[in-house]
Protein backbone atom coordinates (compact mmCIF):
# COMPACT_ATOMS: atom_id res chain seq x y z
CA UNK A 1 -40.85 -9.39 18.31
CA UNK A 2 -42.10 -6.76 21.11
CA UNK A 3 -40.30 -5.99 23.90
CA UNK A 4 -40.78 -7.98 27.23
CA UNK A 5 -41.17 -4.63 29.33
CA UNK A 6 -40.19 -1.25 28.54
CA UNK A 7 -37.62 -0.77 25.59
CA UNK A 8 -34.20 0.56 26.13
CA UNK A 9 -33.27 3.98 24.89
CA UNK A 10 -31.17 4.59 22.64
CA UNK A 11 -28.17 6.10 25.17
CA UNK A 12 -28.83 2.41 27.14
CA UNK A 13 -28.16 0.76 24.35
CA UNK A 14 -24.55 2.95 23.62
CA UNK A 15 -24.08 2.64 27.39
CA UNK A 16 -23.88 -1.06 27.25
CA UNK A 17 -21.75 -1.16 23.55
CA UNK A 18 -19.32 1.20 25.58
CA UNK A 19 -19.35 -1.71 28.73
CA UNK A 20 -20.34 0.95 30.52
CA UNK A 21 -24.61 0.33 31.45
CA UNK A 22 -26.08 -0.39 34.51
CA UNK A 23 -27.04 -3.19 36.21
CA UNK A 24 -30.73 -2.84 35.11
CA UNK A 25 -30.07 -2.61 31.64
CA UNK A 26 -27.95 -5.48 31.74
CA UNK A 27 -30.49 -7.46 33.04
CA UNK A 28 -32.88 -6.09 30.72
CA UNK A 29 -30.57 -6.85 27.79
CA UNK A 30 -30.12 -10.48 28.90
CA UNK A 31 -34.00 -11.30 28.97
CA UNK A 32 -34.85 -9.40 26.20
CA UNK A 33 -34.69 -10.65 22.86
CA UNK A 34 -35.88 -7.78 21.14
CA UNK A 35 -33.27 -5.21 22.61
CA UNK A 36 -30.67 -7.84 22.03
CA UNK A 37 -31.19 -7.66 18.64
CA UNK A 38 -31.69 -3.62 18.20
CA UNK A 39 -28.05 -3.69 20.43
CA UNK A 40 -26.90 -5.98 17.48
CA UNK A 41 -27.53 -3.58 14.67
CA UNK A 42 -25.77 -0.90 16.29
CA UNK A 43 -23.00 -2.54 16.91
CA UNK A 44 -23.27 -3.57 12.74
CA UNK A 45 -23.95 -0.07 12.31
CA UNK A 46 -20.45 1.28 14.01
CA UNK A 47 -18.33 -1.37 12.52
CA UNK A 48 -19.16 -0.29 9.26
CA UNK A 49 -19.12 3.51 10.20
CA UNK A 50 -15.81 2.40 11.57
CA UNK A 51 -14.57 0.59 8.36
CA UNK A 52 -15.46 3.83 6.16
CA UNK A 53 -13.21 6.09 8.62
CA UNK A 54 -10.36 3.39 8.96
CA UNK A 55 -7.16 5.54 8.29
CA UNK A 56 -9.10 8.40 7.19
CA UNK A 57 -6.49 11.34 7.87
CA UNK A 58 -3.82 9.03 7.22
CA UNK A 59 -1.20 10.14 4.45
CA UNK A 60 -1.22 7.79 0.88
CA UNK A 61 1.38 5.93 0.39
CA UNK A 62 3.11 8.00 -1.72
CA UNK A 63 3.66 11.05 0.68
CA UNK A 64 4.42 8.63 3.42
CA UNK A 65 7.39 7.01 1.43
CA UNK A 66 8.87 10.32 0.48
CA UNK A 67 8.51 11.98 4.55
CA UNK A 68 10.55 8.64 5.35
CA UNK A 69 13.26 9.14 3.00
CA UNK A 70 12.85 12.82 3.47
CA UNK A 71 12.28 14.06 0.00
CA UNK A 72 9.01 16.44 1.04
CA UNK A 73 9.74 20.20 2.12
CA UNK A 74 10.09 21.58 5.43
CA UNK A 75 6.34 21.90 5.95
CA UNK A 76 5.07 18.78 4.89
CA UNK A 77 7.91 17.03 6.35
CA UNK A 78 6.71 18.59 9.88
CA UNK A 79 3.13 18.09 8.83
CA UNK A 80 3.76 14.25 8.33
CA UNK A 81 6.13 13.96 11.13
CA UNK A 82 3.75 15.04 13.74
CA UNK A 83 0.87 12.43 12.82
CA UNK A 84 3.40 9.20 12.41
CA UNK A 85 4.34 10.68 16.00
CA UNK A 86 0.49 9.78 17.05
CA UNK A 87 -0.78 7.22 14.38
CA UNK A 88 1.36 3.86 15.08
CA UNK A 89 -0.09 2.21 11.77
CA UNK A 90 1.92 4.71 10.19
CA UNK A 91 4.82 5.06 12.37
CA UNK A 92 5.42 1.05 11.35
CA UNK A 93 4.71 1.87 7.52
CA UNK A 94 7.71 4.19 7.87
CA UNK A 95 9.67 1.72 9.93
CA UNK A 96 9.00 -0.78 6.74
CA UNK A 97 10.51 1.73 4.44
CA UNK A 98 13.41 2.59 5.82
CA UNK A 99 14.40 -0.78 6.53
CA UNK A 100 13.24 -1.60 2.75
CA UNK A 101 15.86 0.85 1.47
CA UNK A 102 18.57 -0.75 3.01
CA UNK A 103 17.69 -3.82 1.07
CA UNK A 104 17.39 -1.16 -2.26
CA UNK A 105 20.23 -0.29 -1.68
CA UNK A 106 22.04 -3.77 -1.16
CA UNK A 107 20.91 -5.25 -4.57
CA UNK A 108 21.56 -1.95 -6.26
CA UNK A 109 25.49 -2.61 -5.30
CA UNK A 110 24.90 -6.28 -5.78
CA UNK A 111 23.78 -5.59 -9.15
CA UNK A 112 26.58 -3.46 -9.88
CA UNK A 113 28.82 -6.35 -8.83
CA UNK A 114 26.98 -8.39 -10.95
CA UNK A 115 27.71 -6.43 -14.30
CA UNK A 116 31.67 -6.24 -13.05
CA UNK A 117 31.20 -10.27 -13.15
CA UNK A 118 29.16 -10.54 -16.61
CA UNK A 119 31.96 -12.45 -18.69
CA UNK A 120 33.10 -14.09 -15.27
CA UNK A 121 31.86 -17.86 -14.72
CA UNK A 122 29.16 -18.12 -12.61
CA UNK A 123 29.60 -20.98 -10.00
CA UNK A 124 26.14 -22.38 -7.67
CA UNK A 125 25.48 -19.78 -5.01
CA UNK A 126 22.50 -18.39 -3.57
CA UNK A 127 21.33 -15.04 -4.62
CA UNK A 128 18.89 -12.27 -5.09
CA UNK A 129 16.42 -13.60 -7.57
CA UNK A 130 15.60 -11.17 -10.16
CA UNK A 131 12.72 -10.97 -13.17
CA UNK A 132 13.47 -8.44 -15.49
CA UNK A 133 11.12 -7.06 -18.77
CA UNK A 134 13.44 -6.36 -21.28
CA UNK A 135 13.12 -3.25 -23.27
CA UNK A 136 11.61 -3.10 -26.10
CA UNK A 137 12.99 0.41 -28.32
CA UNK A 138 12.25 3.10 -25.98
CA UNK A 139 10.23 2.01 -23.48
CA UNK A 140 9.01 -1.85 -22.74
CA UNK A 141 5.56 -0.82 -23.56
CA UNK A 142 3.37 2.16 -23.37
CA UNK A 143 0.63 2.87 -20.84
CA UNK A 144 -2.63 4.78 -21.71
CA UNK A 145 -4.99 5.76 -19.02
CA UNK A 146 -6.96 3.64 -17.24
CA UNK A 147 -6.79 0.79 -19.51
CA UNK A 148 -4.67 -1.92 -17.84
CA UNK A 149 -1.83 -3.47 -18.76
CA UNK A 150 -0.64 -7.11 -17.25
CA UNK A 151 2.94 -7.99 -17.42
CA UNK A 152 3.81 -12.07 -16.85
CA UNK A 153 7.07 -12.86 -14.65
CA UNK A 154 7.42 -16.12 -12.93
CA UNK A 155 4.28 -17.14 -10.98
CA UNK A 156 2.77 -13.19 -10.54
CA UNK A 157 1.46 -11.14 -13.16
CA UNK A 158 1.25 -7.50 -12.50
CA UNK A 159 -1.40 -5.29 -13.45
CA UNK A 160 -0.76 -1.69 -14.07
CA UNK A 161 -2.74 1.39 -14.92
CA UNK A 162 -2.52 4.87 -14.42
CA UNK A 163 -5.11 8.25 -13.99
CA UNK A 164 -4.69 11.61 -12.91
CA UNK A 165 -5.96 12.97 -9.66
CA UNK A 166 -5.52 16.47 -8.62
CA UNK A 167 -3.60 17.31 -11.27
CA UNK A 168 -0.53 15.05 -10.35
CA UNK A 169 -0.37 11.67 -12.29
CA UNK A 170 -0.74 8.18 -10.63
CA UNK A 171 0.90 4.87 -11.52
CA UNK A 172 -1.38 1.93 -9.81
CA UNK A 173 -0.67 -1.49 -9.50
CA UNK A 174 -1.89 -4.70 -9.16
CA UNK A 175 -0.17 -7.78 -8.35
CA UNK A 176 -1.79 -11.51 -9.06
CA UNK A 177 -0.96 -15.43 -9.12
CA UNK A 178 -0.43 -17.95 -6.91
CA UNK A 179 2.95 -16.12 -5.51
CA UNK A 180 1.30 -12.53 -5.21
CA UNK A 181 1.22 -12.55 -1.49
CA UNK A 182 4.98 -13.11 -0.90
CA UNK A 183 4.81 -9.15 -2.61
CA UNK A 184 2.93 -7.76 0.03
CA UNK A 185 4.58 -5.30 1.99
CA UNK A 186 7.75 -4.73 -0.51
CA UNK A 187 8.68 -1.42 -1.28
CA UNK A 188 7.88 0.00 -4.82
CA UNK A 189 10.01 2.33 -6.28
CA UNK A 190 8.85 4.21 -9.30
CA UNK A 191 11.90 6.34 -10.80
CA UNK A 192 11.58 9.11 -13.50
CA UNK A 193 15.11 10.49 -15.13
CA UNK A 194 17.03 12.33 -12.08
CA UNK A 195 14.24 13.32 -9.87
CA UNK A 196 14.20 11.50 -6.61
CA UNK A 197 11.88 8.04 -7.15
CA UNK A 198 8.27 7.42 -6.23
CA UNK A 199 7.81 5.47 -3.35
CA UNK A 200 4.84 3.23 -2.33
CA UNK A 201 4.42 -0.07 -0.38
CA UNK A 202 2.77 -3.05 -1.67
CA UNK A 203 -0.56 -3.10 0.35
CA UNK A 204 -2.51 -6.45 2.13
CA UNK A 205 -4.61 -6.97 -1.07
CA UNK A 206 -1.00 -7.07 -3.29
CA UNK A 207 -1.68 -3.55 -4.44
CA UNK A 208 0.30 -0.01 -4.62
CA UNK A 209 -0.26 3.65 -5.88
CA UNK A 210 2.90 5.84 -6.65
CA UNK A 211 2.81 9.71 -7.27
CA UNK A 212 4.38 10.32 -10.32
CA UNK A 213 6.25 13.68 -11.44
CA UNK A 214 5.35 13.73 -15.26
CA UNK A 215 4.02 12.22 -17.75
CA UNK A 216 6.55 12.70 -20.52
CA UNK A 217 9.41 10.31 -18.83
CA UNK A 218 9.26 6.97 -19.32
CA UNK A 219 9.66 5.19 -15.21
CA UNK A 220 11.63 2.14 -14.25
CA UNK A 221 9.74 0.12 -11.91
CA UNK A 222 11.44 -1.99 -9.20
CA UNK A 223 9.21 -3.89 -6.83
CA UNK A 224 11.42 -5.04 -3.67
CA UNK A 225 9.83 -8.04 -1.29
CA UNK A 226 10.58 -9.17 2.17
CA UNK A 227 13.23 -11.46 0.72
CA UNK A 228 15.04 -9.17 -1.44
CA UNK A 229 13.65 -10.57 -4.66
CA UNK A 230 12.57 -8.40 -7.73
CA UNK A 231 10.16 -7.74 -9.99
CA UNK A 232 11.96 -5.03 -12.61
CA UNK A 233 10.12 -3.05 -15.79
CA UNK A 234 12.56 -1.17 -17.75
CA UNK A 235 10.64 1.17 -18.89
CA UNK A 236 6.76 2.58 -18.98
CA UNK A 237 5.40 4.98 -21.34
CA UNK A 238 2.80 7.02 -20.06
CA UNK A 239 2.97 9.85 -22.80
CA UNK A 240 -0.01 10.18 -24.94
CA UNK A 241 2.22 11.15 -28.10
């Protein structure tokens, strides 16, 4: 299809994506069938360029969890701090966190209270629901690579793997079932012996990515949702011995 006059340029065309074109060109545009269509696939053409750059210099997960429970140094703490000072997508990620370890930190002591009360009877009340993987020996099972590795609780199976990138290993996971989504957004935590955990947050498509500190310790895995719930694995091998 050929233009009805003389065709746009291409700083028209960006001129009237931006709201910004004149009068002429706006008439032009609306009688013109042919520009309205090369206007259309620039538009397509800067969604997509914008989908590629979405959250570009944004920090992962993992760094963002430990700047807001302030386990980085002084430099990247500073280095974090001042873009969650300018990006609010972050600035609410680290909002999430913090108010996520509060409710850590509740069902840690609730748990606690829960051992004290083992032998106890148990009368009706409501509670934290929690799924646990027992161990099995040293570890609940052993992780190798990239190969995955589901793990059934009730309605969700999780899906783990793990790589190396950088140098510094990654534990990545999956969540799936009919009751996946009720995990988005819960806070991950991915502990190794003493060191302070690995912390991640369960993303829009039910999945996290936590920077680990070894490969040699075995990690307890504690998956946190909105409702305090759990999702626990004793313990992962990730040691290739």
């Amino acid at each position: 299809m050929a233009c009805i006059s003389s065709p746009l340029s291409e700083d028209q065309l960006i001129a009237a994506m931006s709201e910004v074109a004149d009068r002429d060109a706006l008439e032009h545009l609306q009688q013109c069938p042919d520009c309205r269509a090369r206007l259309l696939r620039l538009q397509r053409a800067e969604n997509r360029l914008k989908q590629r750059l979405y959250r570009w210099d944004c920090p992962d997960a993992a760094l963002l969890g430990n700047f807001a429970f302030r386990l980085l140094d002084e430099a990247d703490q500073t280095r974090v701090a001042e873009h969650v000072h300018t990006c609010p997508l972050c600035r609410r990620e680290v909002e999430q966190l913090r108010r996520f370890l509060q409710i850590v930190e509740q069902t840690e002591a609730d748990d606690q209270q829960r051992v004290a009360r083992r032998y106890a009877p148990r009368p009706a009340r409501r509670s934290t629901p929690r799924v646990s993987l027992p161990s099995m020996g040293a570890a609940a099972f052993a992780l190798r690579g990239e190969v995955t590795q589901p793990i059934e609780f009730d309605g969700v199976t999780l899906i783990l793997s793990s790589f190396e990138e950088d140098g510094s290993p990654r534990l990545v996971g999956q969540l799936v079932g009919p009751q996946a989504a009720q995990w988005k957004g819960g806070l991950v935590k991915a502990r190794q012996g003493e060191a302070p955990p690995a912390l991640a947050v369960v993303t829009e498509r039910a999945k996290f990515e936590c920077r680990l500190n070894n490969t040699a310790e075995t990690i307890h895995l504690t998956i946190t949702g909105k409702h305090g719930q759990q999702l626990v694995v004793e313990a992962i091998d990730l040691s290739t011995g």
